[in-house]
N, C-alpha and C. Protein backbone atom coordinates (compact mmCIF):
# COMPACT_ATOMS: atom_id res chain seq x y z
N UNK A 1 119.29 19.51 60.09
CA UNK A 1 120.24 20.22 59.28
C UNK A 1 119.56 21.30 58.44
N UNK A 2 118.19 20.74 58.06
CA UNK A 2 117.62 21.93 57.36
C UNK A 2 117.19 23.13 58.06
N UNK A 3 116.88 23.26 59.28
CA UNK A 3 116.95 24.31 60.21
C UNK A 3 117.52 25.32 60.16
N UNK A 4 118.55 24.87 60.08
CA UNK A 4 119.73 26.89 60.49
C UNK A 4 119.87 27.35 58.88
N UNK A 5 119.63 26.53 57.51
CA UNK A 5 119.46 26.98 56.68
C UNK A 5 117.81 27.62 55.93
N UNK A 6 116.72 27.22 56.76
CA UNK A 6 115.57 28.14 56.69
C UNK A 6 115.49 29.53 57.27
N UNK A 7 116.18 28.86 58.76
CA UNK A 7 116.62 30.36 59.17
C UNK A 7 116.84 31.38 58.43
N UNK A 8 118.27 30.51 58.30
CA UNK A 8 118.93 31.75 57.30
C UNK A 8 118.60 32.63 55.96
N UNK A 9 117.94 31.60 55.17
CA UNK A 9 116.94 31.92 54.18
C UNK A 9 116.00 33.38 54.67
N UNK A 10 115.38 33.03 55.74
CA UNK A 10 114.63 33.99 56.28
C UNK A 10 114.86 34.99 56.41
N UNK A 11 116.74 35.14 56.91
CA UNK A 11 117.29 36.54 57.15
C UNK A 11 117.38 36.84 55.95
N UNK A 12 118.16 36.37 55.39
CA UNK A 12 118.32 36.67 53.73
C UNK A 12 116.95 37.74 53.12
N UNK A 13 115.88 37.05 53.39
CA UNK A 13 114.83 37.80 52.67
C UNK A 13 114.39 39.03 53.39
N UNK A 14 114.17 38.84 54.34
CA UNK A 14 113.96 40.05 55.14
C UNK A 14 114.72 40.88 55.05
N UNK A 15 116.10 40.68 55.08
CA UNK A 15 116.92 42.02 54.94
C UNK A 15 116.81 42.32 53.63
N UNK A 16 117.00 41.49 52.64
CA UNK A 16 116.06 42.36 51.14
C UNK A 16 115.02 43.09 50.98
N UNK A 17 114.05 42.62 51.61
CA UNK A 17 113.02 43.13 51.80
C UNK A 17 113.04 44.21 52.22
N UNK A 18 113.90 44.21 53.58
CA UNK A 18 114.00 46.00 53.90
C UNK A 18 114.92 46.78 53.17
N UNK A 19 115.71 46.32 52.82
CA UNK A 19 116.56 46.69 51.35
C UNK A 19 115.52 47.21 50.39
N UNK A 20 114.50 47.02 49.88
CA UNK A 20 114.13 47.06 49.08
C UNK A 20 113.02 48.35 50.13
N UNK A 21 112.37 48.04 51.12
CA UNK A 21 112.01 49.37 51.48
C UNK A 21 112.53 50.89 51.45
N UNK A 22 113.59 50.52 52.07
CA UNK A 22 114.46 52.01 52.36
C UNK A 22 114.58 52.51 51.12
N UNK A 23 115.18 51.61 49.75
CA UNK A 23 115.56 52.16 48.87
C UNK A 23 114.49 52.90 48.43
N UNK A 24 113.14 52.50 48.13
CA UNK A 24 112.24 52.59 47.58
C UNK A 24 111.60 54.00 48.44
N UNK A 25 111.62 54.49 49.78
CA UNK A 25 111.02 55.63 50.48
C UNK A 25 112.66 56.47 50.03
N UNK A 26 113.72 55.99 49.95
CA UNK A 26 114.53 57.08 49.40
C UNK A 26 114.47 57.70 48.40
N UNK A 27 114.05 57.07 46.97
CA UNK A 27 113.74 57.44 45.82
C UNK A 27 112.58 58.34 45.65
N UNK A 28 111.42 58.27 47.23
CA UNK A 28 110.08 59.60 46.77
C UNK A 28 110.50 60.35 47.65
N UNK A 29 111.46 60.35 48.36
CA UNK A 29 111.91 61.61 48.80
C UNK A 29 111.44 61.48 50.46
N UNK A 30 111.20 60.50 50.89
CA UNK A 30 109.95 60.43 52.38
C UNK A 30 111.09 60.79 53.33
N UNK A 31 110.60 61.29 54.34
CA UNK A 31 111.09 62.33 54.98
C UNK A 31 111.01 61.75 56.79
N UNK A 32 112.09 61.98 57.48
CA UNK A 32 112.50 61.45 58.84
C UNK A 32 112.57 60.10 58.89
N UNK A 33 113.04 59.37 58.31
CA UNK A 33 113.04 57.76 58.19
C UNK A 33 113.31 57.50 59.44
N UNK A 34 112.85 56.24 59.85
CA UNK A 34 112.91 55.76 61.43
C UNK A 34 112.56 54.36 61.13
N UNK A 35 113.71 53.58 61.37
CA UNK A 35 113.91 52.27 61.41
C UNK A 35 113.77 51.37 62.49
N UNK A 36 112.62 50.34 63.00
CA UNK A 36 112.74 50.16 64.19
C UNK A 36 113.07 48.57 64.21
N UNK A 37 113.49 48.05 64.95
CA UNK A 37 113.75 46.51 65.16
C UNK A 37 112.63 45.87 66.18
N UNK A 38 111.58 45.26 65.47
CA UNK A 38 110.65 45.02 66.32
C UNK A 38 110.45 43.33 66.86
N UNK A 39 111.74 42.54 66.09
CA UNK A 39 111.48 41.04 66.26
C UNK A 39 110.85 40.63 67.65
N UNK A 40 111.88 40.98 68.49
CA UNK A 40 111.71 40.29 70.02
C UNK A 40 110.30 41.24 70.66
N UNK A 41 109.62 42.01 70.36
CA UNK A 41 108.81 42.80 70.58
C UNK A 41 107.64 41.87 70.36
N UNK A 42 107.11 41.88 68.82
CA UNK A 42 106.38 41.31 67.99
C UNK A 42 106.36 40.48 67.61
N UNK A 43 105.67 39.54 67.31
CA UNK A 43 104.98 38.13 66.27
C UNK A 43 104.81 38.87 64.63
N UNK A 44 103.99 40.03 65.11
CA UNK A 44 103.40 40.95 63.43
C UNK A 44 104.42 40.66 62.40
N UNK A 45 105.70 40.95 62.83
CA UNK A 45 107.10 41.33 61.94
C UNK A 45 107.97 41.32 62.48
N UNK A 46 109.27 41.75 61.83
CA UNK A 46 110.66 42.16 62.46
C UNK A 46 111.23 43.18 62.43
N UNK A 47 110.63 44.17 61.19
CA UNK A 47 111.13 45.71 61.46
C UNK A 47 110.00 46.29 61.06
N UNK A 48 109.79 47.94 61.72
CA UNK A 48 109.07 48.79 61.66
C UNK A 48 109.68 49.86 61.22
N UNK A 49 109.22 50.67 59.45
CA UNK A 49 109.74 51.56 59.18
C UNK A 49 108.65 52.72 59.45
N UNK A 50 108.89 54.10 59.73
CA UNK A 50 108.03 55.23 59.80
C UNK A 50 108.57 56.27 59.26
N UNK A 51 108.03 56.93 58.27
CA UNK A 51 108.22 58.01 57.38
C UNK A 51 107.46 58.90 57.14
N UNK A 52 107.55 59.79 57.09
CA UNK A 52 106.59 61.35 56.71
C UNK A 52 106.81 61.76 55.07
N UNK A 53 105.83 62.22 54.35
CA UNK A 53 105.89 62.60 53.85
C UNK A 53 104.98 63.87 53.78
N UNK A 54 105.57 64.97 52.97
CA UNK A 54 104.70 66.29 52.92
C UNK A 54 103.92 66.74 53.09
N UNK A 55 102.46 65.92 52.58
CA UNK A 55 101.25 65.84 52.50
C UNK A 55 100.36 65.19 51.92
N UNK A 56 99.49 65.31 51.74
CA UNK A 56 98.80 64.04 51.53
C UNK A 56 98.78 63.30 49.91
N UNK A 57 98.99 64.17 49.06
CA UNK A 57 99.42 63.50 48.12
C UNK A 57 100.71 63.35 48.13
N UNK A 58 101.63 63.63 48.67
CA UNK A 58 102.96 62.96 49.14
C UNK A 58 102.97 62.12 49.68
N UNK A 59 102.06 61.84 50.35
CA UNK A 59 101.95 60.54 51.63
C UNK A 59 101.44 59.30 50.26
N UNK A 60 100.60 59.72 49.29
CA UNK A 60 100.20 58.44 48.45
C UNK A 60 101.03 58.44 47.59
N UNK A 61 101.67 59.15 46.87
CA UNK A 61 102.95 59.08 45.95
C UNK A 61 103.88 58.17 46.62
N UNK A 62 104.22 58.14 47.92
CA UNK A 62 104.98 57.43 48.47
C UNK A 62 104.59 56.12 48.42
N UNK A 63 103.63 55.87 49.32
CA UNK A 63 102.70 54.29 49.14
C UNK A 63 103.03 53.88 47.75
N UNK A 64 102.27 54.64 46.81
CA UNK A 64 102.09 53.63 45.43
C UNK A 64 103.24 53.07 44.79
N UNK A 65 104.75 54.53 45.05
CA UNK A 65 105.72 54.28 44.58
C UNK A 65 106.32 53.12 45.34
N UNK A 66 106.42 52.92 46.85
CA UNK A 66 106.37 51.18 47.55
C UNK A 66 105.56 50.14 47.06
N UNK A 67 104.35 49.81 46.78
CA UNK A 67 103.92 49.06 46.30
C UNK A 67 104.52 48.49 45.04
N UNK A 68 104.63 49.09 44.16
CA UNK A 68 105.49 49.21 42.92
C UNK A 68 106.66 48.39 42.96
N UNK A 69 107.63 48.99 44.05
CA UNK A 69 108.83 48.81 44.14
C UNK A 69 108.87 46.88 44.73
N UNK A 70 107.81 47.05 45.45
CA UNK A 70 107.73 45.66 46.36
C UNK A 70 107.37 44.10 44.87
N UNK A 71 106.34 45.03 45.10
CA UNK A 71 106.14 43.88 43.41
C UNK A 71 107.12 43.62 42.48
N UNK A 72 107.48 44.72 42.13
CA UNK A 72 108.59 44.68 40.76
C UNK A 72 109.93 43.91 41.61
N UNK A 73 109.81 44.13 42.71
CA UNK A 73 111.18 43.61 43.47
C UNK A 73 110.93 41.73 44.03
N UNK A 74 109.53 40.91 43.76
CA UNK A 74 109.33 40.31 44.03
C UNK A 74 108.41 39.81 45.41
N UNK A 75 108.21 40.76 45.58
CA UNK A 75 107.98 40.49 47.46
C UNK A 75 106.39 40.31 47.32
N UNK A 76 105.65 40.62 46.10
CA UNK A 76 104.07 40.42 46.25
C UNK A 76 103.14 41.25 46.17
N UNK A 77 101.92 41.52 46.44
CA UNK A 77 101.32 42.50 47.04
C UNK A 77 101.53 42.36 48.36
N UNK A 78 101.48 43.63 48.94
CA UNK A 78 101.02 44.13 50.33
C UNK A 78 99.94 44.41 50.75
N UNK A 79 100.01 44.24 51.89
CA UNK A 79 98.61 44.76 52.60
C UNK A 79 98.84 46.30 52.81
N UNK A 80 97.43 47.10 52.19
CA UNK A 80 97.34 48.58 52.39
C UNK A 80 96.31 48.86 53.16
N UNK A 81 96.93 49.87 53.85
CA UNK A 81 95.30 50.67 54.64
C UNK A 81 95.20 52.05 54.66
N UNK A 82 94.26 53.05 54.97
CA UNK A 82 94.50 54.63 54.59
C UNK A 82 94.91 55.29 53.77
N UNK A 83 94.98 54.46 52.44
CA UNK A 83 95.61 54.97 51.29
C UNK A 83 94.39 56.28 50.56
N UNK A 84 92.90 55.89 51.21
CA UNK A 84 91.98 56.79 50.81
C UNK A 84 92.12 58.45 51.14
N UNK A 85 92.47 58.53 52.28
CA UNK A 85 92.70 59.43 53.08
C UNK A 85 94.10 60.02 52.70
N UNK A 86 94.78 59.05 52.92
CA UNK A 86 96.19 59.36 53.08
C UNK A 86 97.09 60.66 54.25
N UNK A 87 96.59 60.24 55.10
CA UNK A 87 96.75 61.12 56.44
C UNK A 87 98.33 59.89 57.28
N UNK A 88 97.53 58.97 56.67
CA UNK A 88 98.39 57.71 57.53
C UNK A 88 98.43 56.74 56.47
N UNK A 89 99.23 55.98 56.18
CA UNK A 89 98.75 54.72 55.10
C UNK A 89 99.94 53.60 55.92
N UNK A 90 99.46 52.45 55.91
CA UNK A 90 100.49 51.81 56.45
C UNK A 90 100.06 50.40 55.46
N UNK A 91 101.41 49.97 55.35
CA UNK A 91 101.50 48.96 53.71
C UNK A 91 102.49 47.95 54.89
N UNK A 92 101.92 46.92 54.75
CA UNK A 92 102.20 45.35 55.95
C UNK A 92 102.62 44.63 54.88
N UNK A 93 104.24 44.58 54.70
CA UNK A 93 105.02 43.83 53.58
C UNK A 93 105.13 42.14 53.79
N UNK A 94 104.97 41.81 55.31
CA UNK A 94 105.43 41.30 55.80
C UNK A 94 105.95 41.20 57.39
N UNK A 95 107.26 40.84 56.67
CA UNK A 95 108.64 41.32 57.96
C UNK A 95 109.29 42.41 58.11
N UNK A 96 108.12 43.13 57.44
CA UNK A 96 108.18 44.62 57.39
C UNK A 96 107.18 45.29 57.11
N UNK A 97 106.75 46.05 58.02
CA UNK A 97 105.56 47.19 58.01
C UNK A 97 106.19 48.82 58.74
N UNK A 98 105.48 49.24 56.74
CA UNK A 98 105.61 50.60 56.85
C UNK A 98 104.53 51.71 56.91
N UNK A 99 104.67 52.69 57.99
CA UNK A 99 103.85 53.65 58.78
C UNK A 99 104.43 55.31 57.36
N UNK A 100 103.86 55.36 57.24
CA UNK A 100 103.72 56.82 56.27
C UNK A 100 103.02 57.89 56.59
N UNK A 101 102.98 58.68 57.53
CA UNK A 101 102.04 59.67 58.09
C UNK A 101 102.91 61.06 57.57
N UNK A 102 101.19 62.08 57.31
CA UNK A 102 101.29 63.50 57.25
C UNK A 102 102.26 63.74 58.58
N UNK A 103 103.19 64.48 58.61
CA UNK A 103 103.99 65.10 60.14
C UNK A 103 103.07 65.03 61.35
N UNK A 104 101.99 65.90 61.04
CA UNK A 104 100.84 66.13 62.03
C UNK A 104 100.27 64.74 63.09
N UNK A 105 100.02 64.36 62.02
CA UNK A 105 99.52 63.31 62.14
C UNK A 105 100.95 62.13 63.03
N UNK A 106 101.72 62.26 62.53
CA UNK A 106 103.01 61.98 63.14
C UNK A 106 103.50 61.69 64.63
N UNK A 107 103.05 63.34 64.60
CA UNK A 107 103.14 63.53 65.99
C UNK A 107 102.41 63.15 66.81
N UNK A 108 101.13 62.97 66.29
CA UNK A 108 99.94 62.82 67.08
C UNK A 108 100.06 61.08 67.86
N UNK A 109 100.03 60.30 67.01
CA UNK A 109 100.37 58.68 67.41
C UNK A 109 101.71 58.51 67.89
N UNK A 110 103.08 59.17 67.75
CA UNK A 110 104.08 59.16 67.84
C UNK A 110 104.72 57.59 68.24
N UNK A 111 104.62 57.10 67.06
CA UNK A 111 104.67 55.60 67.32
C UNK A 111 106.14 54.73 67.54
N UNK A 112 107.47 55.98 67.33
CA UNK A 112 108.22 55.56 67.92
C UNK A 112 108.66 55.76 69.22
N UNK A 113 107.55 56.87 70.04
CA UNK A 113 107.87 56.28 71.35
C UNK A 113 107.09 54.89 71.71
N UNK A 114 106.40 54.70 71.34
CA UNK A 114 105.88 53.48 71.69
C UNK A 114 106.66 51.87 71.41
N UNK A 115 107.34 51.85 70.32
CA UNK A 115 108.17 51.18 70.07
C UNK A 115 109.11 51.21 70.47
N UNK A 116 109.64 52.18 70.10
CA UNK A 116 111.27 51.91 70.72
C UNK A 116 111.73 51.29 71.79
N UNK A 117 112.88 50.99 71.27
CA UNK A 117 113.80 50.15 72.56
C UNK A 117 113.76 51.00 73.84
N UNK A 118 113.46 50.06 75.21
CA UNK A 118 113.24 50.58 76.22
C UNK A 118 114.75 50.72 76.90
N UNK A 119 115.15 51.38 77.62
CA UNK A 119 116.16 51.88 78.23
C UNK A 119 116.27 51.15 79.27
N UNK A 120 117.63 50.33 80.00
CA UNK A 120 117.59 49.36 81.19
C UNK A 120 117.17 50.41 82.53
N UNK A 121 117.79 51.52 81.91
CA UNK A 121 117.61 51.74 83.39
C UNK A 121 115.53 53.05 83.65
N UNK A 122 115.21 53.15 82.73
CA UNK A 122 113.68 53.22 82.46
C UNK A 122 113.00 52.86 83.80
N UNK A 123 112.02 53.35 84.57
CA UNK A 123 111.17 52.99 85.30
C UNK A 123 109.94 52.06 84.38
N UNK A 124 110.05 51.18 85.23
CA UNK A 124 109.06 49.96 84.65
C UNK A 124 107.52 50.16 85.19
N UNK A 125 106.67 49.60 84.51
CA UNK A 125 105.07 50.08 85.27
C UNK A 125 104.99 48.41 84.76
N UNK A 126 104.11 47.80 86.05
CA UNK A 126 103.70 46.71 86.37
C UNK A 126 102.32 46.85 86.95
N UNK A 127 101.76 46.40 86.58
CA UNK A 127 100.40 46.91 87.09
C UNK A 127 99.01 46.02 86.50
């Protein structure tokens, strides 16, 4: 019986959690939001957010202002990476990891083709 209510618990938080992302890249202004659903994909998490911001101190204004938001919102610290640089910074909330790249840089990994939902009718490579 306690089962479908951990579950649920689980959704509960996670969708706060990304609640609490979006709001938080809406408020610095981050730019092309791209929301991905990565459950059945991944073990890592369950959603993948990717956002651009301006440049590189836009790209860390963004980060710090998430970090912030995550803590003050309960969720903890996060895991950060490239925040030195800030070309790319990606902050692992959880059941949610967010990708923050310069445009350039953006383009370069273009990580929602890689993610994204594959198309049924898509040629498959088996190999």
């Amino acid at each position: 019986m306690s089962t479908p209510m951990k579950a649920s618990v689980s959704t509960d938080l996670t969708a706060g959690l990304l609640d609490t992302v979006l709001a938080s890249l809406e408020d610095s202004k981050a730019e092309d939001l791209v929301t991905l659903d990565i459950a059945g994909k991944s073990s890592l998490a369950d959603h993948m957010v990717i956002v651009s911001g301006r440049s590189h101190r836009h790209v860390g204004a963004i980060a710090d202002h998430l970090q912030r938001d995550l803590k003050t919102a309960g969720h903890g610290n996060a895991t950060v990476e490239g925040q030195t640089t800030c070309d790319w910074v990606l902050i692992d909330a959880g059941d949610v990891i967010v990708h923050i790249f310069r445009p350039e840089v953006r383009g370069f990994y273009n990580l929602e083709k890689m993610w994204a939902p594959e198309e049924d009718d898509a040629p498959q490579y088996i190999g």
